[in-house]
C-alpha atoms as a PDB file:
ATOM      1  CA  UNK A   1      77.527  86.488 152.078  1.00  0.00           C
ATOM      2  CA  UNK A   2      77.470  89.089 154.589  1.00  0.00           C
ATOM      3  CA  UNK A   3      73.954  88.878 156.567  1.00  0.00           C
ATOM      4  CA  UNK A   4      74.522  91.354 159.275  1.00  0.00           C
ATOM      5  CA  UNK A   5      76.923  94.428 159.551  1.00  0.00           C
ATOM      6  CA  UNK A   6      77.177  96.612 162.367  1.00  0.00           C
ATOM      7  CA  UNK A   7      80.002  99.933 162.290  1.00  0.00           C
ATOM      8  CA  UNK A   8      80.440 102.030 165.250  1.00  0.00           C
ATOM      9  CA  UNK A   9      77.587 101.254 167.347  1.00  0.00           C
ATOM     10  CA  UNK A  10      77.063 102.999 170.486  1.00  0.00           C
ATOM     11  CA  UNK A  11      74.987 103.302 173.512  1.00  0.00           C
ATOM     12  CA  UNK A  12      74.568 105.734 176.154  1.00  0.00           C
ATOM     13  CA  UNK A  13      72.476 105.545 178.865  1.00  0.00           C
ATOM     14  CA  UNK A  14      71.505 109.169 180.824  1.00  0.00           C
ATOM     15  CA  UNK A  15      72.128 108.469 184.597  1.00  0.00           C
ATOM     16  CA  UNK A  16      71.662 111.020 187.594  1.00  0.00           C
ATOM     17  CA  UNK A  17      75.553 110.804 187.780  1.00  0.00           C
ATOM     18  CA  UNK A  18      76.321 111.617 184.306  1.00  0.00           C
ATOM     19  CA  UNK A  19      76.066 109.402 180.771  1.00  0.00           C
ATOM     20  CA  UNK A  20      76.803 105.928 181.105  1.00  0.00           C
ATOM     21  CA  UNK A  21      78.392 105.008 177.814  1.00  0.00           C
ATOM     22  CA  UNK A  22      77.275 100.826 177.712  1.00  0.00           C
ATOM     23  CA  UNK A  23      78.539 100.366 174.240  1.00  0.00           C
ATOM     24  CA  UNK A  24      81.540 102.364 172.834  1.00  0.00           C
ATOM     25  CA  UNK A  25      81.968 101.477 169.035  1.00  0.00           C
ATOM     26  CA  UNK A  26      81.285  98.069 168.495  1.00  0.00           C
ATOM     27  CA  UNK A  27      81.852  96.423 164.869  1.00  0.00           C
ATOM     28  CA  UNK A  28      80.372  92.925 164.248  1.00  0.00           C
ATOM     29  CA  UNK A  29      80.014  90.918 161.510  1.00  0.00           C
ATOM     30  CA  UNK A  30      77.734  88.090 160.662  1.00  0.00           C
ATOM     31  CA  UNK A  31      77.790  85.822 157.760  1.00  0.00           C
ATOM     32  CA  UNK A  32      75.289  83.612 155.962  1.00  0.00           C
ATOM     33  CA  UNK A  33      75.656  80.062 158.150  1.00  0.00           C
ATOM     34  CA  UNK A  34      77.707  81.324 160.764  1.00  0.00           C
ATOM     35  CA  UNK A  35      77.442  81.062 164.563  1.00  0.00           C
ATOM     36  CA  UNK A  36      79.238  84.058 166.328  1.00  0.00           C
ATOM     37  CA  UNK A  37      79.465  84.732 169.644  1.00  0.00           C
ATOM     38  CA  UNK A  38      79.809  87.477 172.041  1.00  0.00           C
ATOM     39  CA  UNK A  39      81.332  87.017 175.018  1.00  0.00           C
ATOM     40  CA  UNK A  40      82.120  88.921 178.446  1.00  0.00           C
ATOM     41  CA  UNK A  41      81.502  89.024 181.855  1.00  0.00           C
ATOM     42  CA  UNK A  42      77.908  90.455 182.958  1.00  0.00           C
ATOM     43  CA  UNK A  43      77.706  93.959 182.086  1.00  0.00           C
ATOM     44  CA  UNK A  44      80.117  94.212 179.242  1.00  0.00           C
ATOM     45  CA  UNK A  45      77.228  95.544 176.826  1.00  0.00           C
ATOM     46  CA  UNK A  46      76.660  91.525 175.128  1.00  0.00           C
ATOM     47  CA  UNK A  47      73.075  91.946 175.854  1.00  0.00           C
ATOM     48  CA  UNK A  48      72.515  95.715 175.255  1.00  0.00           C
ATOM     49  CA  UNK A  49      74.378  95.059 171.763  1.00  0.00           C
ATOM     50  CA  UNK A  50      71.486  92.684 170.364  1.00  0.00           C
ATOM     51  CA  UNK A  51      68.868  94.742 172.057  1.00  0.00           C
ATOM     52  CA  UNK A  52      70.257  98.201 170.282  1.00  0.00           C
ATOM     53  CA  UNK A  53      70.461  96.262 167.211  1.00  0.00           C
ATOM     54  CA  UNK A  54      66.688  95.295 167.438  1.00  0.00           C
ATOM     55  CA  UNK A  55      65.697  98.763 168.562  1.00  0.00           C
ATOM     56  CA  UNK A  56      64.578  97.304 171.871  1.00  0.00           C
ATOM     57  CA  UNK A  57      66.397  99.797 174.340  1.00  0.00           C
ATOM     58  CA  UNK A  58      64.492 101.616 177.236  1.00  0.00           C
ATOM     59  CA  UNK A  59      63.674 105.151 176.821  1.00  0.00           C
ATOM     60  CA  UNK A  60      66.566 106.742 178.116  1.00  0.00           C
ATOM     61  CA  UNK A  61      69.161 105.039 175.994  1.00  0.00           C
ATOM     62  CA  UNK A  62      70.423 106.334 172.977  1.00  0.00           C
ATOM     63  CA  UNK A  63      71.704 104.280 170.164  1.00  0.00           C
ATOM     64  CA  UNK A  64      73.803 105.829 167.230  1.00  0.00           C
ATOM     65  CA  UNK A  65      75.704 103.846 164.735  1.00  0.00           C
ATOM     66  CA  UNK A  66      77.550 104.683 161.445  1.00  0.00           C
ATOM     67  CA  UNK A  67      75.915 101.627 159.701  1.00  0.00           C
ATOM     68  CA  UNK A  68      73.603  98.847 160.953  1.00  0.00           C
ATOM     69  CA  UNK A  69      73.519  96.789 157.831  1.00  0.00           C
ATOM     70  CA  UNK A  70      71.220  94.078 157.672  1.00  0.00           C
ATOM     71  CA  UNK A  71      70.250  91.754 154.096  1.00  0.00           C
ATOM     72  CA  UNK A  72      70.920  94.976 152.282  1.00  0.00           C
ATOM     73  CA  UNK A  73      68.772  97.322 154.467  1.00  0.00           C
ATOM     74  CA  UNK A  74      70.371  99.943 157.068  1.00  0.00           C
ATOM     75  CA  UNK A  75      68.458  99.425 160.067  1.00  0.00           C
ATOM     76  CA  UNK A  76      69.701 103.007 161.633  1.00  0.00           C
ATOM     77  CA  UNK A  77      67.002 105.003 158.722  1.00  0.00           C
ATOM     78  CA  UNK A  78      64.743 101.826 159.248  1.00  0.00           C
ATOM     79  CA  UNK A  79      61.122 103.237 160.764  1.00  0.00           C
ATOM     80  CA  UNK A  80      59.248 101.794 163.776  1.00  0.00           C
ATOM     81  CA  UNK A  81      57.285 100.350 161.785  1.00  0.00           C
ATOM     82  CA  UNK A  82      59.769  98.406 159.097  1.00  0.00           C
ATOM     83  CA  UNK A  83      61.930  97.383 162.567  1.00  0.00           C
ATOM     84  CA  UNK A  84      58.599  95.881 163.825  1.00  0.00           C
ATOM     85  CA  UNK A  85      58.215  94.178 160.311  1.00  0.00           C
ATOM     86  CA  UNK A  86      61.741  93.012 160.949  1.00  0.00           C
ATOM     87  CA  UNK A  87      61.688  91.967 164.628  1.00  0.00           C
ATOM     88  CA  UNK A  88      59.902  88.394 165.072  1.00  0.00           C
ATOM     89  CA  UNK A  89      60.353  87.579 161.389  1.00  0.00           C
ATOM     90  CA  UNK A  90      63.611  88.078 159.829  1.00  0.00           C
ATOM     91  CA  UNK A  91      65.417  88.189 163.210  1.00  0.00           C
ATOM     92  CA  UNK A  92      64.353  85.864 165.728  1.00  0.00           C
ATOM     93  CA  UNK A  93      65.420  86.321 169.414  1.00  0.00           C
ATOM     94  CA  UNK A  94      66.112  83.738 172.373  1.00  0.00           C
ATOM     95  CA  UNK A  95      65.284  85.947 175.538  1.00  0.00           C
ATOM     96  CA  UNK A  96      67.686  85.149 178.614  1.00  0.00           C
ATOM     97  CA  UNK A  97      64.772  84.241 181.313  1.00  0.00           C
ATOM     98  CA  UNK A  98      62.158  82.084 179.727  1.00  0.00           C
ATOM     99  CA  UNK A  99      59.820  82.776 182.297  1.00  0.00           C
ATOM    100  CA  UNK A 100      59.628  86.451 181.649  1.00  0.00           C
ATOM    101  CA  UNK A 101      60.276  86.153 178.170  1.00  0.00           C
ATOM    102  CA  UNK A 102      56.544  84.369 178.300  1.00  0.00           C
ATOM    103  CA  UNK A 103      53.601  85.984 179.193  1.00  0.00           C
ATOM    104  CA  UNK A 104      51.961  84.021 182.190  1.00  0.00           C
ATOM    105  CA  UNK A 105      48.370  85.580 181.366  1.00  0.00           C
ATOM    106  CA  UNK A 106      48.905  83.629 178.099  1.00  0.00           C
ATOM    107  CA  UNK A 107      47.978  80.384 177.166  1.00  0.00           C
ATOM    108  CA  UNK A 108      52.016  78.896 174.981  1.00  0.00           C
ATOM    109  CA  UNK A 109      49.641  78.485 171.421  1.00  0.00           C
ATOM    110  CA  UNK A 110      48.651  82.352 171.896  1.00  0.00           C
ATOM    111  CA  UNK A 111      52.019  83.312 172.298  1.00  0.00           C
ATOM    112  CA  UNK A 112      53.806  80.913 169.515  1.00  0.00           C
ATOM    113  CA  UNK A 113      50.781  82.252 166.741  1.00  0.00           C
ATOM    114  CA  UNK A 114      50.571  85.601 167.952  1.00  0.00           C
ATOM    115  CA  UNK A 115      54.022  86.499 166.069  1.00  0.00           C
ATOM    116  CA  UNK A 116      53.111  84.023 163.004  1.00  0.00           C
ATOM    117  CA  UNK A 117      49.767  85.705 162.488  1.00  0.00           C
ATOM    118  CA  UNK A 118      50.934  89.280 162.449  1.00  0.00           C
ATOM    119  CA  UNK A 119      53.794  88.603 159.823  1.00  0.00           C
ATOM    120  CA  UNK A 120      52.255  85.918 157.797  1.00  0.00           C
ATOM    121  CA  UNK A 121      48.676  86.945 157.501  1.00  0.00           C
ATOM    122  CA  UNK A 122      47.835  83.425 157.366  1.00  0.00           C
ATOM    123  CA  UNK A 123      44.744  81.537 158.969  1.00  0.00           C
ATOM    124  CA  UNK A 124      45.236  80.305 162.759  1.00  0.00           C
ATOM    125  CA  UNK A 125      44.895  76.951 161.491  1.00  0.00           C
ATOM    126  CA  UNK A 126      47.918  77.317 159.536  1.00  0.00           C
ATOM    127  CA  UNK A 127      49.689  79.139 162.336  1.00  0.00           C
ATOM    128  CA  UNK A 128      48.805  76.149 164.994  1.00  0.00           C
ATOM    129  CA  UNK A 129      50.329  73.616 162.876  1.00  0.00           C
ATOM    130  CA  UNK A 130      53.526  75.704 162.154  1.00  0.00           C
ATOM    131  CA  UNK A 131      53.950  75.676 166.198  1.00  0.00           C
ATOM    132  CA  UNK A 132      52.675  71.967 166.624  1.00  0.00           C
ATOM    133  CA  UNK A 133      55.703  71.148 164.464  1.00  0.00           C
ATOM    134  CA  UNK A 134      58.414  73.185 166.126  1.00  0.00           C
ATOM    135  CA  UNK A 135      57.515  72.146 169.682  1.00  0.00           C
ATOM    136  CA  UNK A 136      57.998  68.491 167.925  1.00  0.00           C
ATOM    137  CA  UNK A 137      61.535  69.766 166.148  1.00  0.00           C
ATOM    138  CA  UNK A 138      62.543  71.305 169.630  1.00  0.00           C
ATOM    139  CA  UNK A 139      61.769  67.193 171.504  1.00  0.00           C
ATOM    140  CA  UNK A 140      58.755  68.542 173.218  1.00  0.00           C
ATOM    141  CA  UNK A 141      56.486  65.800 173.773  1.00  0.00           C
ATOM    142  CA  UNK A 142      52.365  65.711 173.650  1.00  0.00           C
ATOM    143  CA  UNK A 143      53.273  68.684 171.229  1.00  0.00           C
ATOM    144  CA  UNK A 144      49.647  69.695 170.961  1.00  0.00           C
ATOM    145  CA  UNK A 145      48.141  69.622 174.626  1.00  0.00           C
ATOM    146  CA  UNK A 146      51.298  72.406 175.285  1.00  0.00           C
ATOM    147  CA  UNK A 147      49.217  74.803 173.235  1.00  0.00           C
ATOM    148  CA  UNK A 148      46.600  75.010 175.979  1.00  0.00           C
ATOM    149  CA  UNK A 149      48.964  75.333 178.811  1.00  0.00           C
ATOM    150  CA  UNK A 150      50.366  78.075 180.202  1.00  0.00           C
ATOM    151  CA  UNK A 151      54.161  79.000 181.235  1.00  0.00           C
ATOM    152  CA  UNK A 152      54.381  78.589 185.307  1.00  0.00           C
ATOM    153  CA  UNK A 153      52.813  74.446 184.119  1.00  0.00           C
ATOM    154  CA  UNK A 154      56.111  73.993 182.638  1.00  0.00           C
ATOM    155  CA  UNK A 155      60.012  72.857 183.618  1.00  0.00           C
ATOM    156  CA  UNK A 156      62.049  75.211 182.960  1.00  0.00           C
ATOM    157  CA  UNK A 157      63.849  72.899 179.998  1.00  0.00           C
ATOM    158  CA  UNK A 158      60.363  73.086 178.225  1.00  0.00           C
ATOM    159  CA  UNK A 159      59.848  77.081 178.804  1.00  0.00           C
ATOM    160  CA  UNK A 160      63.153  77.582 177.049  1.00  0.00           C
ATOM    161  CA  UNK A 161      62.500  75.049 174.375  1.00  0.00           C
ATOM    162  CA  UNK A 162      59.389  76.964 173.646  1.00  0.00           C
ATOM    163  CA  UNK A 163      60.974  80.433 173.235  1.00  0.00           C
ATOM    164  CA  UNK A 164      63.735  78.670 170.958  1.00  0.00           C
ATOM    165  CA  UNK A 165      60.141  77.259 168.981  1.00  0.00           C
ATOM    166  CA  UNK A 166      58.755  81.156 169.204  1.00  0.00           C
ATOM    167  CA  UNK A 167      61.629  82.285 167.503  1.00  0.00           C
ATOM    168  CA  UNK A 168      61.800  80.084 165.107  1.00  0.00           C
ATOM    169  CA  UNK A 169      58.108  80.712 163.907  1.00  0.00           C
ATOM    170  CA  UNK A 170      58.972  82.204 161.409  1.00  0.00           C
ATOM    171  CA  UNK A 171      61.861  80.881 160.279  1.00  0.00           C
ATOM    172  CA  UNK A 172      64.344  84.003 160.639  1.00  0.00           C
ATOM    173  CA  UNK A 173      67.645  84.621 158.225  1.00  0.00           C
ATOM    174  CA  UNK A 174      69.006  85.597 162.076  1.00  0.00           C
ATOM    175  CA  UNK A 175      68.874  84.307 165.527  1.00  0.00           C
ATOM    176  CA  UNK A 176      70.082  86.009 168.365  1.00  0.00           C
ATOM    177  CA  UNK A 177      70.418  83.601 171.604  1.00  0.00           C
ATOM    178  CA  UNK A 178      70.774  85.296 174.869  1.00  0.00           C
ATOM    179  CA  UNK A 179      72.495  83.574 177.096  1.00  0.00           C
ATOM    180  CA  UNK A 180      70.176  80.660 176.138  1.00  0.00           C
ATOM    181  CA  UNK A 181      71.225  78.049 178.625  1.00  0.00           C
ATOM    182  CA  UNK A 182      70.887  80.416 182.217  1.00  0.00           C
ATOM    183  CA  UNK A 183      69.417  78.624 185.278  1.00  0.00           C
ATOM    184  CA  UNK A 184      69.366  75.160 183.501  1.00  0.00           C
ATOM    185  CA  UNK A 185      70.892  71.982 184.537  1.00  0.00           C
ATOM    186  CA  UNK A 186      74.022  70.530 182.704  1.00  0.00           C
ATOM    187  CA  UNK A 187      72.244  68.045 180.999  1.00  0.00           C
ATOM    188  CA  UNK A 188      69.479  70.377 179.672  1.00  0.00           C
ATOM    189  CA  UNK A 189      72.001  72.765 178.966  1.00  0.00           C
ATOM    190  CA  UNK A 190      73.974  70.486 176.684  1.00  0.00           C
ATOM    191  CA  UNK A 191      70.612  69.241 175.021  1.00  0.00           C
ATOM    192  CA  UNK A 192      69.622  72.653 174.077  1.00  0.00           C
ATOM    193  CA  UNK A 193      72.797  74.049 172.787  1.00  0.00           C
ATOM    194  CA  UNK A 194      72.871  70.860 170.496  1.00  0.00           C
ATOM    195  CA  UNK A 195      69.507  71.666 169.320  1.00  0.00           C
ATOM    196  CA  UNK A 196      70.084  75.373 168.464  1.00  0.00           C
ATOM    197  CA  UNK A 197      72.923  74.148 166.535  1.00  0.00           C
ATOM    198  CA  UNK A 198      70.551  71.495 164.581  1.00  0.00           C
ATOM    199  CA  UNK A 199      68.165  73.868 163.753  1.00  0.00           C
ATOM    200  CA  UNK A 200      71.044  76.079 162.330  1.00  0.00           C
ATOM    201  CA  UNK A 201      72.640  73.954 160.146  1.00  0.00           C
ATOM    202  CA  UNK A 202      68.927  73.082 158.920  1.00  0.00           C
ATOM    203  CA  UNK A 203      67.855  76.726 158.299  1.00  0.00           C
ATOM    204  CA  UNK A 204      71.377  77.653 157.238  1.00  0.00           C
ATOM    205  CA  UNK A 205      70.417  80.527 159.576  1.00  0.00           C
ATOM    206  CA  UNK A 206      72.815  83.045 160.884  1.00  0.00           C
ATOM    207  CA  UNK A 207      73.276  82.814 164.391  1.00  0.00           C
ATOM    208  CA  UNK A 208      74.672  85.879 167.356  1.00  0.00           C
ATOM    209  CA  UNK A 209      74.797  83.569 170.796  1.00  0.00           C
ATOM    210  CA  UNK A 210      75.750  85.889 173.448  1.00  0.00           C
ATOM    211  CA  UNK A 211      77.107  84.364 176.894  1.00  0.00           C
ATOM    212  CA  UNK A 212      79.636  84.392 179.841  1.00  0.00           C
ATOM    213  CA  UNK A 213      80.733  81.082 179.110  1.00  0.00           C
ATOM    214  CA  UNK A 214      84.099  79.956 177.242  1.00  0.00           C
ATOM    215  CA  UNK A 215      82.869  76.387 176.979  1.00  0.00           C
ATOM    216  CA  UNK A 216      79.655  77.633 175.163  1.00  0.00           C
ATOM    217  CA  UNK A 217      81.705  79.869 172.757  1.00  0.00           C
ATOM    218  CA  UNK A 218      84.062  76.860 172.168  1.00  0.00           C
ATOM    219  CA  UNK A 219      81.551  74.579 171.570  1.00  0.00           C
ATOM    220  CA  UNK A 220      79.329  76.345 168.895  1.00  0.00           C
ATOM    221  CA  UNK A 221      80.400  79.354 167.683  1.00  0.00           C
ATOM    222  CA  UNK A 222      82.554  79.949 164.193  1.00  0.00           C
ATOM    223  CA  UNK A 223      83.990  82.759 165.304  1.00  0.00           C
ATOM    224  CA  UNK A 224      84.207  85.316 168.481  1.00  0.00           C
ATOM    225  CA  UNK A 225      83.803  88.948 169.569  1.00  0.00           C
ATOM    226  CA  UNK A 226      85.389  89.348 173.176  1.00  0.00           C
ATOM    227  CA  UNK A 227      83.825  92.240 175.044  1.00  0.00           C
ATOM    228  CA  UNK A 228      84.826  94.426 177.779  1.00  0.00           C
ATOM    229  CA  UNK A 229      84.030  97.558 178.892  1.00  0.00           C
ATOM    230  CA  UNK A 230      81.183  97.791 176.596  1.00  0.00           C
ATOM    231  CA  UNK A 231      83.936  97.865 173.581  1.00  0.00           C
ATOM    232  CA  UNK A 232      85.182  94.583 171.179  1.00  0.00           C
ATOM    233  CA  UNK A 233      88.658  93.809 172.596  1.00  0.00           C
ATOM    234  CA  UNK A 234      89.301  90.699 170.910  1.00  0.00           C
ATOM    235  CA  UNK A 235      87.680  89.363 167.843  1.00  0.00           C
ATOM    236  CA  UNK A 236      88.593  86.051 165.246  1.00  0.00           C
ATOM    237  CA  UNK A 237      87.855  82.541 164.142  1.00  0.00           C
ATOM    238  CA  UNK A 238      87.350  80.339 167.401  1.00  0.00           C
ATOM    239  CA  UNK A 239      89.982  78.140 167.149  1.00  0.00           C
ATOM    240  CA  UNK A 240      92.250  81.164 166.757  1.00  0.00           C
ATOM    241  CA  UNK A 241      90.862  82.821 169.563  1.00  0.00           C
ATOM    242  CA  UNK A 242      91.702  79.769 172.005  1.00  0.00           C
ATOM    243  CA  UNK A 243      95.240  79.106 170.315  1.00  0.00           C
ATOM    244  CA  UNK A 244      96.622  82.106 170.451  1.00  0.00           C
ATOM    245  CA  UNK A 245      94.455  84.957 172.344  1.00  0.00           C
ATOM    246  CA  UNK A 246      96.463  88.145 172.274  1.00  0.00           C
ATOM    247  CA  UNK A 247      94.303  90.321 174.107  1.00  0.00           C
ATOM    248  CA  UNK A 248      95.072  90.340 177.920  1.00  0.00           C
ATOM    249  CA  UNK A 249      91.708  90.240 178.979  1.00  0.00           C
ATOM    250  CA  UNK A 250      91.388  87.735 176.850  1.00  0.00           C
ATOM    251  CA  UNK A 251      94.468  85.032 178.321  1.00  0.00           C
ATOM    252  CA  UNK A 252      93.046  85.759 181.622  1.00  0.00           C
ATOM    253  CA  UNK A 253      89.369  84.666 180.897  1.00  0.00           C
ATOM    254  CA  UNK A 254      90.985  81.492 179.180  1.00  0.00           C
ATOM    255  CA  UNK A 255      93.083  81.191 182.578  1.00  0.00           C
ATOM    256  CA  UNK A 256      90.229  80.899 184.456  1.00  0.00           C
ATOM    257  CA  UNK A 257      88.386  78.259 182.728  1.00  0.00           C
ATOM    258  CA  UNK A 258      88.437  75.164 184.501  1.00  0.00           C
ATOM    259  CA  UNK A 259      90.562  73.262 181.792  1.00  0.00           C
ATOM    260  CA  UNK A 260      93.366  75.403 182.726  1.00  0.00           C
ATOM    261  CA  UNK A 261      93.810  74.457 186.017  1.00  0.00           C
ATOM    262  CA  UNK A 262      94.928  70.875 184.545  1.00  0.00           C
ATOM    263  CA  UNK A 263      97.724  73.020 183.377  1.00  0.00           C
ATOM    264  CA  UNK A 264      98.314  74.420 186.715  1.00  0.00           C
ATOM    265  CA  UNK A 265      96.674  76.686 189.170  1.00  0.00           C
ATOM    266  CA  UNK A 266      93.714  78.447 188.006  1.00  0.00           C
ATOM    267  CA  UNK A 267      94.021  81.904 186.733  1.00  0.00           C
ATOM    268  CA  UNK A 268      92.195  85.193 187.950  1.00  0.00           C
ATOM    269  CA  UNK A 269      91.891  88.060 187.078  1.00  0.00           C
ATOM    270  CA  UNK A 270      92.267  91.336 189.722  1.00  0.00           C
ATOM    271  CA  UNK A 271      90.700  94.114 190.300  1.00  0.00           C
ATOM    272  CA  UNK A 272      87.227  95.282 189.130  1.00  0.00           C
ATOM    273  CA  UNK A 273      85.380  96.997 185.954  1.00  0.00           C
ATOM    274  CA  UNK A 274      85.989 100.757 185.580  1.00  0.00           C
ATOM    275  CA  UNK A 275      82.935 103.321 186.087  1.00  0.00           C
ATOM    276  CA  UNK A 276      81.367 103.565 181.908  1.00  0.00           C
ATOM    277  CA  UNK A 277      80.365 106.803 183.560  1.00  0.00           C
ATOM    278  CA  UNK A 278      81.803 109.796 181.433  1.00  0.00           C
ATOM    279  CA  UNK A 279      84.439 110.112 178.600  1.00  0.00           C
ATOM    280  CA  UNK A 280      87.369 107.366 178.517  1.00  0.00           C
ATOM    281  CA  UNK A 281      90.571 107.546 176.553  1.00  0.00           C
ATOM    282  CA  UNK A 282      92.885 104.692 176.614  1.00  0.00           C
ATOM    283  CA  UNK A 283      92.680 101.258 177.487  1.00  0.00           C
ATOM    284  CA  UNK A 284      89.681 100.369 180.086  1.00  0.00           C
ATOM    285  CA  UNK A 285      91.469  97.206 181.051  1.00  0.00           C
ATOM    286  CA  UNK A 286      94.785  98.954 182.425  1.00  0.00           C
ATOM    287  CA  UNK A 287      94.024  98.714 185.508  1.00  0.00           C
ATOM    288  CA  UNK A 288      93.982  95.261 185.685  1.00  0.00           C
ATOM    289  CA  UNK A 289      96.484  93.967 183.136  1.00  0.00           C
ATOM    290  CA  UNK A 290      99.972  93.101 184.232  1.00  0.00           C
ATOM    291  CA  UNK A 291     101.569  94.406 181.307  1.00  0.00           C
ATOM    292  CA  UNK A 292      99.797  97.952 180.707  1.00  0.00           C
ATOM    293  CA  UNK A 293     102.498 101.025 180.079  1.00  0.00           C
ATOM    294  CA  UNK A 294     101.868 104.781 180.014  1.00  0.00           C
ATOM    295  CA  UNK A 295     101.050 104.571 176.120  1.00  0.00           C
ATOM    296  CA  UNK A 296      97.729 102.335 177.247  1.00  0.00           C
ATOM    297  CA  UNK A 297      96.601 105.791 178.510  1.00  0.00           C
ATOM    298  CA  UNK A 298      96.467 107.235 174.925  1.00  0.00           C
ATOM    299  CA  UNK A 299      94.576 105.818 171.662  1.00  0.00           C
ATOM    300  CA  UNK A 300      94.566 102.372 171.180  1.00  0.00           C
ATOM    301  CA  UNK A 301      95.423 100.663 167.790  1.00  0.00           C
ATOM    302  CA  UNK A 302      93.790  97.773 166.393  1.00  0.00           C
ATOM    303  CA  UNK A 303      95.940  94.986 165.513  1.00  0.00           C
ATOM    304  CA  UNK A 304      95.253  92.632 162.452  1.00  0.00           C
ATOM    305  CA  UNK A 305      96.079  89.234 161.465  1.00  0.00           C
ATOM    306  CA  UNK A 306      95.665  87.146 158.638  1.00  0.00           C
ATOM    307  CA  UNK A 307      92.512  85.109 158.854  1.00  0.00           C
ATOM    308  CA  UNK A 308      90.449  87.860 160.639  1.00  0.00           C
ATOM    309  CA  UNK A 309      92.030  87.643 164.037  1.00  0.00           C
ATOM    310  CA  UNK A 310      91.762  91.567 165.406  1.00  0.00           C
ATOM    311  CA  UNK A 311      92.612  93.184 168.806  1.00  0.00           C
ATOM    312  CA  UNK A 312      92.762  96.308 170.773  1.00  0.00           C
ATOM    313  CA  UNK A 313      95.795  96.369 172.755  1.00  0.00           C
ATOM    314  CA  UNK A 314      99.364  98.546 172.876  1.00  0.00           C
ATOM    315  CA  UNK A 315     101.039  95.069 172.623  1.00  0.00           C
ATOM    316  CA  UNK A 316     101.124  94.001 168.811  1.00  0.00           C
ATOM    317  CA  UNK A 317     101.667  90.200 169.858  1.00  0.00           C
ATOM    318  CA  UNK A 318     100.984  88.678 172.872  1.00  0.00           C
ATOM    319  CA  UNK A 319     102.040  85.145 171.880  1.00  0.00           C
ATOM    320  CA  UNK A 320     105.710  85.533 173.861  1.00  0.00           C
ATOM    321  CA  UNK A 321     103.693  86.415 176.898  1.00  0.00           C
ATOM    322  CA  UNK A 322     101.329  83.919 177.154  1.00  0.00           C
ATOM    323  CA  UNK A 323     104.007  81.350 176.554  1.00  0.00           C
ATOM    324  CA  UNK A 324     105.934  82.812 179.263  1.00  0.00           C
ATOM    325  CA  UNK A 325     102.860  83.072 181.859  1.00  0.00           C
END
């Protein structure tokens, strides 16, 4: 089943300089169960993609999108007010920063009921035990006394086990984790990835986990979406992704993991991201791939394989090359 659907989305951004275009016709698909991930160096659009689809953008962006489909409902003709029916209960988010994502005027039970309360109806009573139980399921101890505390009181660990708790609240059809593990240690980072994929498999919730990091992706997700430029370059099952990446942006981020360098020396990848400042036509990794051509300057087609593996490139396979490099 087909949870989430997005066709075409894009995002511009008016600048003294001109439009920025952050997101240039991005298609994504989540199913029922799944874990996808987006992934991308900072500034790709990852971020701006879940916040467009939430219809959490600042003033001066504009979002437009042929279809936004989400459990049947299109969320482009949804109102304000059906998005804020939407946002909190059927789609839960993980902020990035924990300690923003928390108000520090507010004690962490005001801010786990708050959302509960508003969608539910329910008595506080109700609400307090919901939260009592999720700071429990999400191994924070003393569960109870944490409802009187506030956010700066807390490790950072706890402040991002308690916005994994928020969004849970009321347990979502769709999670979207944002960068979920920044500014944590390795071991907390490894004990909350594992428990965002517990709490999936329990829920049988969809999940979107958007981050920089290739060892995250490998680790969790069912499938990928490989972003540059603010557009999908590279998208497929994981395992297919890391086989047999055909994108060039794509080999060199897999160079530069730290596993390659067993292989040899570590990969990199020149150059720098192009202005998203104005119209673009072509390919907006040319600059910096060793194999682009004058046609990269035109249209670029979308390859297909069998299995769901898709790319944007001029090349149709890459395989020869990357056994070659």
């Amino acid at each position: 089943m087909t949870m989430l659907k997005i066709e075409n989305l894009r995002i511009d951004i008016a600048t003294q300089n001109g439009t920025l275009h952050a997101v240039r016709g991005v298609d994504l698909e989540v199913e029922k169960g799944e874990v996808v991930g987006i992934v991308g160096e900072s500034g790709c659009g990852k971020s701006l993609t879940a916040m467009g689809l939430l219809g959490l953008l600042p003033r001066s962006a504009q979002r437009s999108a042929d279809r936004i489909r989400f459990l049947e409902r299109d969320l482009t003709k949804a109102s304000v007010a059906e998005l804020r029916g939407i946002r909190g209960n059927r789609i839960g988010m993980i902020f990035q920063d924990p300690m923003t994502a928390l108000n520090p005027s507010y004690t962490i039970g005001d801010q786990l009921t708050e959302g509960y309360l508003h969608h539910r109806k329910t008595a506080r009573k109700e609400a307090v035990e919901r939260a009592i139980y999720l700071l429990n399921r999400t191994g924070i101890t003393a569960a109870r006394s944490r409802l009187s505390q506030y956010p700066h009181q807390l490790s950072g660990g706890l402040r991002q086990r308690i916005v994994i708790a928020m969004a849970l609240m009321c347990e979502p059809d769709l999670i979207i984790a944002d960068e979920p593990t920044t500014a944590l240690d390795v071991t907390v980072q490894a004990q909350i990835l594992r428990l965002i994929k517990d709490i999936q498999a329990e829920m049988a919730a969809g999940v979107i986990i958007i981050t920089h990091d290739l060892g995250v992706v490998a680790q969790m997700a069912d499938r990928v979406a490989v972003m540059y430029a603010g557009e999908v370059v590279e998208a497929g099952p994981t395992h297919s992704i890391f086989a047999a990446p055909q994108h060039p942006y794509t080999i060199g981020l897999l160079s530069c993991m730290p596993d390659a360098a067993r292989r040899g020396r570590l990969g990199q990848i020149p150059g720098v991201v192009p202005s998203l400042i104005g119209e673009r036509k072509g390919c907006a990794f040319r600059t910096r791939c060793p194999h682009a051509t004058q046609p990269c300057r035109a249209d670029i087609a979308i390859h297909r394989r069998a299995g769901g593996h898709s790319w944007r490139c001029t090349i149709p396979d890459q395989t020869a090359n990357t056994r070659k490099s």
